[in-house]
PDB file of N, CA and C in Angstrom:
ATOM      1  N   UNK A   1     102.605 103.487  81.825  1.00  0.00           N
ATOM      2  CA  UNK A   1     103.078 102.109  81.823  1.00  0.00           C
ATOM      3  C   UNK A   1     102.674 101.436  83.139  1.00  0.00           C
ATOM      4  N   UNK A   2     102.335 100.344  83.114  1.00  0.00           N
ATOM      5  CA  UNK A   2     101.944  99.868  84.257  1.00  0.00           C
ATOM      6  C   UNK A   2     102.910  98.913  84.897  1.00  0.00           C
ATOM      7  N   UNK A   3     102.665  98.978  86.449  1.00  0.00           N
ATOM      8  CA  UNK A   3     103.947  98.471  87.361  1.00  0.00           C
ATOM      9  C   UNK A   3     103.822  97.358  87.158  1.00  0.00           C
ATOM     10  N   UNK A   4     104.982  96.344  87.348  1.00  0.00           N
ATOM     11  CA  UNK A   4     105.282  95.032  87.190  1.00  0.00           C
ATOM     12  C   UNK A   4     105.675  94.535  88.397  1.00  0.00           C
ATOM     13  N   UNK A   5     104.522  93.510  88.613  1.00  0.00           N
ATOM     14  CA  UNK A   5     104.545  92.942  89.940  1.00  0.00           C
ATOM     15  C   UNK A   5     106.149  91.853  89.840  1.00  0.00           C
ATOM     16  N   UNK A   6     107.235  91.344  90.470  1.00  0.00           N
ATOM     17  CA  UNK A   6     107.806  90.496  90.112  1.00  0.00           C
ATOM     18  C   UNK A   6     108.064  89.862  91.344  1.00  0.00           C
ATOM     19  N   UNK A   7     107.547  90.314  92.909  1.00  0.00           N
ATOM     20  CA  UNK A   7     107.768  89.414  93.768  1.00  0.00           C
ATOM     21  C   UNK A   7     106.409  89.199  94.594  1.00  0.00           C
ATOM     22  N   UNK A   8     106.223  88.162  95.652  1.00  0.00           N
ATOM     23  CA  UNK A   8     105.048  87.990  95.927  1.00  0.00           C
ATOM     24  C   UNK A   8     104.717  87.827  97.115  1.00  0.00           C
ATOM     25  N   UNK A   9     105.432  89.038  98.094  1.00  0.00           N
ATOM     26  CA  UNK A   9     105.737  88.796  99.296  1.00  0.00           C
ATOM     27  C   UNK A   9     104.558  89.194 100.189  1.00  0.00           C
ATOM     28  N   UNK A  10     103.859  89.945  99.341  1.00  0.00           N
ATOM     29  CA  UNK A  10     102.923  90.085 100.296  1.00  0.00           C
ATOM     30  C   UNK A  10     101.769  89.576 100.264  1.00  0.00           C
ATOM     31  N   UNK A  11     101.541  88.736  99.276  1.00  0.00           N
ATOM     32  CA  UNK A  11     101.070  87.460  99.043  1.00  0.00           C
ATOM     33  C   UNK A  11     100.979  86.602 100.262  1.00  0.00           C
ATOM     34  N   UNK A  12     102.383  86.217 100.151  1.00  0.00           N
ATOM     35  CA  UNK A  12     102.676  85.442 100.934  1.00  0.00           C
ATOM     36  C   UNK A  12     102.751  85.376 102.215  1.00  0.00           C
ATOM     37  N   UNK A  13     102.854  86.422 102.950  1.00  0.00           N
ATOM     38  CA  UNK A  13     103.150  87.042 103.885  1.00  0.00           C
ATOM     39  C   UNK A  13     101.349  86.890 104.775  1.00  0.00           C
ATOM     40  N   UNK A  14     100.528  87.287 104.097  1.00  0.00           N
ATOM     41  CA  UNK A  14      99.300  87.091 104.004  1.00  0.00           C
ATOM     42  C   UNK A  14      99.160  85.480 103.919  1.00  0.00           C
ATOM     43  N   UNK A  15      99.539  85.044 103.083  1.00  0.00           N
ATOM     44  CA  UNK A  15      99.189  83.411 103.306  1.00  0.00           C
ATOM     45  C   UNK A  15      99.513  82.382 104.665  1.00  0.00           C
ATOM     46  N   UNK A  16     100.936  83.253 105.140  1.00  0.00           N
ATOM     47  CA  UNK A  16     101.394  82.359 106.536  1.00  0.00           C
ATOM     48  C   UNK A  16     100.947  83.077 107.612  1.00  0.00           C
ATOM     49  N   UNK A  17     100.279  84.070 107.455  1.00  0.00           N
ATOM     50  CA  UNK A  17      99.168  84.599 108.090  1.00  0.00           C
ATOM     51  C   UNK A  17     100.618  85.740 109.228  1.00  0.00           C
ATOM     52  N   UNK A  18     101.740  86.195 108.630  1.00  0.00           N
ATOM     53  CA  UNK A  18     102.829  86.925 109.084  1.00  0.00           C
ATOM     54  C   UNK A  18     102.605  88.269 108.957  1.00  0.00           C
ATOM     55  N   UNK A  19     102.641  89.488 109.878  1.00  0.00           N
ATOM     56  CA  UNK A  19     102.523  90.565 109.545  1.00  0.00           C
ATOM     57  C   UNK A  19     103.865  91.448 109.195  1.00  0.00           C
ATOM     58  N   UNK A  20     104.056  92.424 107.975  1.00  0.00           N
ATOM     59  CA  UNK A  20     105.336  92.716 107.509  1.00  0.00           C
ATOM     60  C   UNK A  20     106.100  93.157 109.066  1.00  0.00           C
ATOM     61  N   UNK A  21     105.224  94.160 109.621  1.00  0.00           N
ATOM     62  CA  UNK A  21     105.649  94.469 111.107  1.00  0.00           C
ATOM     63  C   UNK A  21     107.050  93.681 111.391  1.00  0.00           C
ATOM     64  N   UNK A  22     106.296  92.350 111.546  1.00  0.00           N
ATOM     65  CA  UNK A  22     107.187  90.961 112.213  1.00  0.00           C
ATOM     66  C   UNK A  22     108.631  90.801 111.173  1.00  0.00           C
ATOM     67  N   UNK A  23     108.489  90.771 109.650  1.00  0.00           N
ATOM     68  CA  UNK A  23     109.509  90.714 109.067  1.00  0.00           C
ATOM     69  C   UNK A  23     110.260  92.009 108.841  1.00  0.00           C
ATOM     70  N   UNK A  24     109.840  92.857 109.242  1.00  0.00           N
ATOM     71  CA  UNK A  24     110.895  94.417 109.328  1.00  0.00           C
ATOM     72  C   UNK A  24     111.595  94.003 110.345  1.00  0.00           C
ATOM     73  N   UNK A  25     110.889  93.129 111.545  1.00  0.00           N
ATOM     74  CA  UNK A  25     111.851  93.070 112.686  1.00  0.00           C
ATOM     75  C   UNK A  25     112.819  92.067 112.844  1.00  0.00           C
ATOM     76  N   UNK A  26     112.461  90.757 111.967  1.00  0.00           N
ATOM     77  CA  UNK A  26     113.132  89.906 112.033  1.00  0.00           C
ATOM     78  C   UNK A  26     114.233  90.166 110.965  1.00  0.00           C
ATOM     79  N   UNK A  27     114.783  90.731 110.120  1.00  0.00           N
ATOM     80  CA  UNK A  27     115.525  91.268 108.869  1.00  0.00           C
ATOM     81  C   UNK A  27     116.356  92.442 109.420  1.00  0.00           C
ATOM     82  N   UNK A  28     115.586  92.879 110.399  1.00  0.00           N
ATOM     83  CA  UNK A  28     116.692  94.368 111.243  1.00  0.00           C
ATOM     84  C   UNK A  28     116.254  95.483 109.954  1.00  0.00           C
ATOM     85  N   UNK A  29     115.219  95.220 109.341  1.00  0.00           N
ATOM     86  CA  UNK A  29     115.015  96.443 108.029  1.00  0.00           C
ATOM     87  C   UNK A  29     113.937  97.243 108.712  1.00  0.00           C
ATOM     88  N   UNK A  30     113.493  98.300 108.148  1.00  0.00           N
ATOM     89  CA  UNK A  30     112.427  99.038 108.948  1.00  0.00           C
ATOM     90  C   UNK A  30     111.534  98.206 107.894  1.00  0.00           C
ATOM     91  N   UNK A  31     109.947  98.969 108.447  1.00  0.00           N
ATOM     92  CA  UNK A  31     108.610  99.016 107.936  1.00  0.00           C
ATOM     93  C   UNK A  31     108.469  99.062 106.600  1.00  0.00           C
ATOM     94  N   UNK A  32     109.244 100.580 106.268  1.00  0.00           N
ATOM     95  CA  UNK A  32     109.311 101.163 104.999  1.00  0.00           C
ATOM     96  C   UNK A  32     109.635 100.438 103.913  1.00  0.00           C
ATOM     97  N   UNK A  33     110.753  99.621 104.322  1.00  0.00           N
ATOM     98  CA  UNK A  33     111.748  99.446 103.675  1.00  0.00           C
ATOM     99  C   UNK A  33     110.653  97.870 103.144  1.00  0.00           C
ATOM    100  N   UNK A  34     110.214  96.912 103.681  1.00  0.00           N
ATOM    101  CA  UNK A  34     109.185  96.171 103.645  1.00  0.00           C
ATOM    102  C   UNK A  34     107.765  96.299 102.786  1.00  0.00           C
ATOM    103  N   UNK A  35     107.554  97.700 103.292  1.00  0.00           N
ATOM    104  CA  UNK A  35     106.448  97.870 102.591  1.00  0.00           C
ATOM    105  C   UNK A  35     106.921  98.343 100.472  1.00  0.00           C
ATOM    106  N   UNK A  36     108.001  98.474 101.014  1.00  0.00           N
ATOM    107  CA  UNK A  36     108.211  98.684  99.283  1.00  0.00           C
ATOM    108  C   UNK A  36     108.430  97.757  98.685  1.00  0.00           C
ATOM    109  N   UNK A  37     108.874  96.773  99.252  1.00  0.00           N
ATOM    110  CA  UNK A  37     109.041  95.230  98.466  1.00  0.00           C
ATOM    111  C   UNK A  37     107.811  94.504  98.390  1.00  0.00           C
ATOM    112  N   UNK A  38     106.779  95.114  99.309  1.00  0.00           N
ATOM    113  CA  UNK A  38     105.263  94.487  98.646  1.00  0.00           C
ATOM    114  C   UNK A  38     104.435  95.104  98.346  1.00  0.00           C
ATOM    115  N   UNK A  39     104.786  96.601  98.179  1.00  0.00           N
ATOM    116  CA  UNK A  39     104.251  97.066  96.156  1.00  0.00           C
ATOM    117  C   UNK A  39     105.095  97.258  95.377  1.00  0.00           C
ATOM    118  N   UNK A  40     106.047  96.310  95.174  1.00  0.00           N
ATOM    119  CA  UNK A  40     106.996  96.009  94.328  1.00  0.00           C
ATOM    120  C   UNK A  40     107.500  97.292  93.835  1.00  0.00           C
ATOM    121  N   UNK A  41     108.039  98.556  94.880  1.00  0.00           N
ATOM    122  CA  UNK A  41     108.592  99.244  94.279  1.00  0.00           C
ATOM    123  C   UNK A  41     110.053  99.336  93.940  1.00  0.00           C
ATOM    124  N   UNK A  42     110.426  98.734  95.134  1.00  0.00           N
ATOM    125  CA  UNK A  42     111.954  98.211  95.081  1.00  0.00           C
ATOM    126  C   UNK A  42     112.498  96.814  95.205  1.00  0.00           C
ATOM    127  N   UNK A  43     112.801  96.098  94.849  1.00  0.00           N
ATOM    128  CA  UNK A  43     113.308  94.597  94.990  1.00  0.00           C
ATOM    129  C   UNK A  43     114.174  94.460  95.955  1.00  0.00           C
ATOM    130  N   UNK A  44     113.929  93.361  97.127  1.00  0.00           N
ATOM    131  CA  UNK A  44     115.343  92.867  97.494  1.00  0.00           C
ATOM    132  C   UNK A  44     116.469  92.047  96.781  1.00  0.00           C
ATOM    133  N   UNK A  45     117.184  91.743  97.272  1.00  0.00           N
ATOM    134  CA  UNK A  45     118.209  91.272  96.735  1.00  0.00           C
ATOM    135  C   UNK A  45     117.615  89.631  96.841  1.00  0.00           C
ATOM    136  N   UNK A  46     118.752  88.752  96.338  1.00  0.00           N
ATOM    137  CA  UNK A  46     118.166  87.030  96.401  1.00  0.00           C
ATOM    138  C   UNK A  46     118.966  87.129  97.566  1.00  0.00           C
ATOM    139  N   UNK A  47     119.729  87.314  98.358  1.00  0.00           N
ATOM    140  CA  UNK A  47     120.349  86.719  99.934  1.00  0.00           C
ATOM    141  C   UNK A  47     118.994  86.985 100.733  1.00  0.00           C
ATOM    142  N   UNK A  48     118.824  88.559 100.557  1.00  0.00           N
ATOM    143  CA  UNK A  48     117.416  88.865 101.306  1.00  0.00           C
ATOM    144  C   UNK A  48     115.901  88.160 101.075  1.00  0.00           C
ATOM    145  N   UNK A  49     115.756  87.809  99.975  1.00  0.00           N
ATOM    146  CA  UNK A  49     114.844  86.868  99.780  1.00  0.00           C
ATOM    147  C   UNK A  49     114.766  85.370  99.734  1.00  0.00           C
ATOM    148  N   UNK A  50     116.173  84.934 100.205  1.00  0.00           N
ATOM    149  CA  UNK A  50     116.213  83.553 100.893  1.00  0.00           C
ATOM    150  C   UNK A  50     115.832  83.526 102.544  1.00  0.00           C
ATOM    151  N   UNK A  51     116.149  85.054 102.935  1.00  0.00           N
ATOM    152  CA  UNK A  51     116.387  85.050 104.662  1.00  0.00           C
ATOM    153  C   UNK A  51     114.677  85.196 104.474  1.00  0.00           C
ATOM    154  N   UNK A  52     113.770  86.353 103.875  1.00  0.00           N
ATOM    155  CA  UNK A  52     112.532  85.839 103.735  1.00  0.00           C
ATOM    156  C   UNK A  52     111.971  84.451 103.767  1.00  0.00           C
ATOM    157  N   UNK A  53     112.416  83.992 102.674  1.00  0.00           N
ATOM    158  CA  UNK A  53     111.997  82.695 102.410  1.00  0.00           C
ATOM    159  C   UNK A  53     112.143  81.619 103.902  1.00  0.00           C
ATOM    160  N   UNK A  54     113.297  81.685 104.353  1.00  0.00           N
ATOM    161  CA  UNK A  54     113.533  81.035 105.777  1.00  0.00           C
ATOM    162  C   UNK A  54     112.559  81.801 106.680  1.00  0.00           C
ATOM    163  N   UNK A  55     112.694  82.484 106.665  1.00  0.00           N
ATOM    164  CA  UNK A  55     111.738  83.192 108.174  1.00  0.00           C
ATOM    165  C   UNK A  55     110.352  82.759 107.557  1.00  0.00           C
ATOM    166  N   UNK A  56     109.574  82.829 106.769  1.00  0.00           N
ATOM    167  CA  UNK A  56     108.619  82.404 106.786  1.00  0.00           C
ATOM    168  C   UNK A  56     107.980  80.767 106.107  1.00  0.00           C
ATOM    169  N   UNK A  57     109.263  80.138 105.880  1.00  0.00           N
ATOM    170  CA  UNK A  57     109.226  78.681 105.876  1.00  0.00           C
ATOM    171  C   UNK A  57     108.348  78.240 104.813  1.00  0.00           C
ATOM    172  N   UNK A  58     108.886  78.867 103.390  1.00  0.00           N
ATOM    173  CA  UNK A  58     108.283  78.507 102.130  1.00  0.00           C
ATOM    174  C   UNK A  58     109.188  78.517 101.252  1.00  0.00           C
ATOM    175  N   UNK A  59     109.446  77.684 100.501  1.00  0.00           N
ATOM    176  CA  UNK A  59     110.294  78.012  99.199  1.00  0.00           C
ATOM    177  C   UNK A  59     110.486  79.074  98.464  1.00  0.00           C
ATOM    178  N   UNK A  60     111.738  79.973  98.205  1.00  0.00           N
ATOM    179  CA  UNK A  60     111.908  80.833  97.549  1.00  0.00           C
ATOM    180  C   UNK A  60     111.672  81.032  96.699  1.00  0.00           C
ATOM    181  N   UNK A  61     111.198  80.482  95.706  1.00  0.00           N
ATOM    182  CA  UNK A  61     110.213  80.399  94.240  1.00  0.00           C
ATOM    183  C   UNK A  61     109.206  80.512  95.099  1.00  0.00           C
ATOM    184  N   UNK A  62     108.398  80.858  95.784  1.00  0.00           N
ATOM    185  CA  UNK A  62     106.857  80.976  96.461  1.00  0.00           C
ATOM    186  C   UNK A  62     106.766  82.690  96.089  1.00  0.00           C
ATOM    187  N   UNK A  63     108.114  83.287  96.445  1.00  0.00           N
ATOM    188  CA  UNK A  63     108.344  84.840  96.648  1.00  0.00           C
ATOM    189  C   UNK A  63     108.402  85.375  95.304  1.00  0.00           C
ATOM    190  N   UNK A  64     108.642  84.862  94.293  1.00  0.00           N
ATOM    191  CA  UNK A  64     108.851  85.190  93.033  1.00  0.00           C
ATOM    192  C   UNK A  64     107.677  84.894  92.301  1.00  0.00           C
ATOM    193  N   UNK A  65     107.287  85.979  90.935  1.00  0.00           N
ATOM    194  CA  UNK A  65     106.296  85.823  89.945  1.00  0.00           C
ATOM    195  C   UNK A  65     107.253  84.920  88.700  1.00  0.00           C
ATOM    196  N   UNK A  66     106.052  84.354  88.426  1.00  0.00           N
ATOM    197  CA  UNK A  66     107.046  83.181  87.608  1.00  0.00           C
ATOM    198  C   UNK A  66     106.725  83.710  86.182  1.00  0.00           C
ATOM    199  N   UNK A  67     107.758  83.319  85.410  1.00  0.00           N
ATOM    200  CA  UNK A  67     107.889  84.074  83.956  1.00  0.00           C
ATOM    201  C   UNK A  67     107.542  83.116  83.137  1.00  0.00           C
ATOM    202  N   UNK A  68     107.085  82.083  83.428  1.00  0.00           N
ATOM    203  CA  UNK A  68     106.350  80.788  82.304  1.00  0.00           C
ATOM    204  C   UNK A  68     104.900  81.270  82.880  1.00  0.00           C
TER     205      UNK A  68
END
């Protein structure tokens, strides 16, 4: 079965030209914990993906794969 991308952080992350490095540190999360949310192995939560969304100053629908 193949994995289902559903967030797009590292997309994005790449687009504001941010390295995860920087958002492990700004979140108080490690590396790890980062790098699994951008091969979508584990999801954050939506509080955690608003504090994303703020730290890197894009709309929270930017972080999400859209289902339309």
């Amino acid at each position: 079965m193949d994995k289902v991308n559903y967030n797009r952080i590292k997309a994005v992350l790449a687009e504001v030209n941010v390295a995860s490095k920087e958002l492990a540190k700004h979140l108080d999360r490690t590396e790890s914990t980062v790098s699994r949310w951008c091969t979508n192995d584990v999801q954050p939560s939506v509080e955690v993906l608003y504090q994303i969304a703020k730290f890197l100053d894009v709309d929270i629908r930017e972080l999400l794969v859209s289902t339309k």
